[in-house]
Protein backbone atom coordinates (compact mmCIF):
# COMPACT_ATOMS: atom_id res chain seq x y z
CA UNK A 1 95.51 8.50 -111.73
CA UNK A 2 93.20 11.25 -112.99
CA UNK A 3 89.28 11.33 -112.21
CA UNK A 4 87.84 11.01 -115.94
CA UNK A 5 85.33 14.26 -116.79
CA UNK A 6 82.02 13.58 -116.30
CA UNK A 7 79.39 14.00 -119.05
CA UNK A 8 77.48 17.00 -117.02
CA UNK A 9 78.94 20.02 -115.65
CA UNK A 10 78.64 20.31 -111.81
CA UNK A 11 77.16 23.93 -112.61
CA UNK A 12 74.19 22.49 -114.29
CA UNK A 13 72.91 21.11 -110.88
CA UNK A 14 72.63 24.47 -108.95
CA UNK A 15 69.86 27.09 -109.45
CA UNK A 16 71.42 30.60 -110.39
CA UNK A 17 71.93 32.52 -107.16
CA UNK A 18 71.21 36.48 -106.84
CA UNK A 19 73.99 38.91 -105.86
CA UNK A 20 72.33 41.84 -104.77
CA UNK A 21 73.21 45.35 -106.69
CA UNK A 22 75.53 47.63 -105.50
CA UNK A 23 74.63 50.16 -102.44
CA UNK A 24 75.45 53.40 -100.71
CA UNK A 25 73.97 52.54 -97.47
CA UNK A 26 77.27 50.91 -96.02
CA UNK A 27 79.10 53.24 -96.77
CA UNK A 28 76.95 55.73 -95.04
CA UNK A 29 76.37 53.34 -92.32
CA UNK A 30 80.25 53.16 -91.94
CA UNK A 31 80.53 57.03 -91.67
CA UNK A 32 78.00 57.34 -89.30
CA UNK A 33 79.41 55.25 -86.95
CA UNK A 34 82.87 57.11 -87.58
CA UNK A 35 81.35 59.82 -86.75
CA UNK A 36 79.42 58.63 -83.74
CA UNK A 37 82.84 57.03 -82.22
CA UNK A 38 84.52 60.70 -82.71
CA UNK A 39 81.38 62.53 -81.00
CA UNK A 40 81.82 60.28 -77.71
CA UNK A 41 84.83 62.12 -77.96
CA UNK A 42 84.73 65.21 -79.28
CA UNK A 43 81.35 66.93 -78.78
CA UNK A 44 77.61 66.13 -78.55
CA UNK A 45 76.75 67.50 -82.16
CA UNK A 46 78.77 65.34 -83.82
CA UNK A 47 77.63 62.38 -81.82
CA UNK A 48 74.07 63.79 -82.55
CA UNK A 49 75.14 63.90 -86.69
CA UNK A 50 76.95 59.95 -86.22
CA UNK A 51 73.57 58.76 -84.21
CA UNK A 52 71.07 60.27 -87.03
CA UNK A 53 73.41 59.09 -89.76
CA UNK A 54 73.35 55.97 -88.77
CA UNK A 55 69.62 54.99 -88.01
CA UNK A 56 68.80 56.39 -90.93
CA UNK A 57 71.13 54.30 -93.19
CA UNK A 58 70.49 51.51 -91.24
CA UNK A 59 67.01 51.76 -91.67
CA UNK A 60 67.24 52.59 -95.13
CA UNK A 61 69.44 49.93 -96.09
CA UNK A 62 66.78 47.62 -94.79
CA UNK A 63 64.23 49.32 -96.61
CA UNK A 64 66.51 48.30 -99.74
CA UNK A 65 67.08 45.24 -99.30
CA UNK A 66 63.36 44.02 -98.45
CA UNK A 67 62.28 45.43 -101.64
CA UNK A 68 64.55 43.81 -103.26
CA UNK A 69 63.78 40.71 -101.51
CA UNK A 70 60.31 40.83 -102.42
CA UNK A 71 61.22 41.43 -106.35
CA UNK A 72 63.23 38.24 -106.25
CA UNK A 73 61.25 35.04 -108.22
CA UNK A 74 60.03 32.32 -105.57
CA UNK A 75 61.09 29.07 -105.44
CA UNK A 76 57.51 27.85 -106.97
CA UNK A 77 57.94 29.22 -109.87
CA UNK A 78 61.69 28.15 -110.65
C-alpha cells in the first residue's frame, strides 16, 4: 500500500531557517592552530604567530557572527 499525498506540503509548516554567509574566519582559525601545533615544536615565534592568529580569528569570528545575529528578524515579528 502507498500513503496517499496529502493536500499541504510538509514545507509549508516550517518557518524559513537562516544559513549564515560564507566566512574566512575558519579558515584562519584552522591555520592558526596549524601553526600553533608546529611552534610547540619548532620555535617560539611561530607559536607566538599560531597564538595571535588564532585569538584574533576567534574573536573576530564572534564578532561576525553576533552581528549577524542581531540583523536576523525576531520571532515577534514573523
Amino acid at each position: 500500500m502507498m500513503a496517499e499525498p496529502q493536500g499541504e506540503s510538509h514545507a509549508e509548516d516550517h518557518g524559513a531557517f537562516h544559513l549564515p554567509p560564507p566566512s574566512i574566519w575558519p579558515a584562519v582559525l584552522a591555520l592558526g592552530i596549524a601553526l600553533l601545533l608546529t611552534g610547540l615544536i619548532l620555535n617560539r615565534l611561530v607559536l607566538a604567530v599560531g597564538v595571535v592568529l588564532s585569538l584574533a580569528a576567534t574573536v573576530l569570528w564572534v564578532r561576525d557572527a553576533r552581528r549577524e545575529f542581531s540583523e536576523l528578524p525576531s520571532k515577534a515579528d514573523t
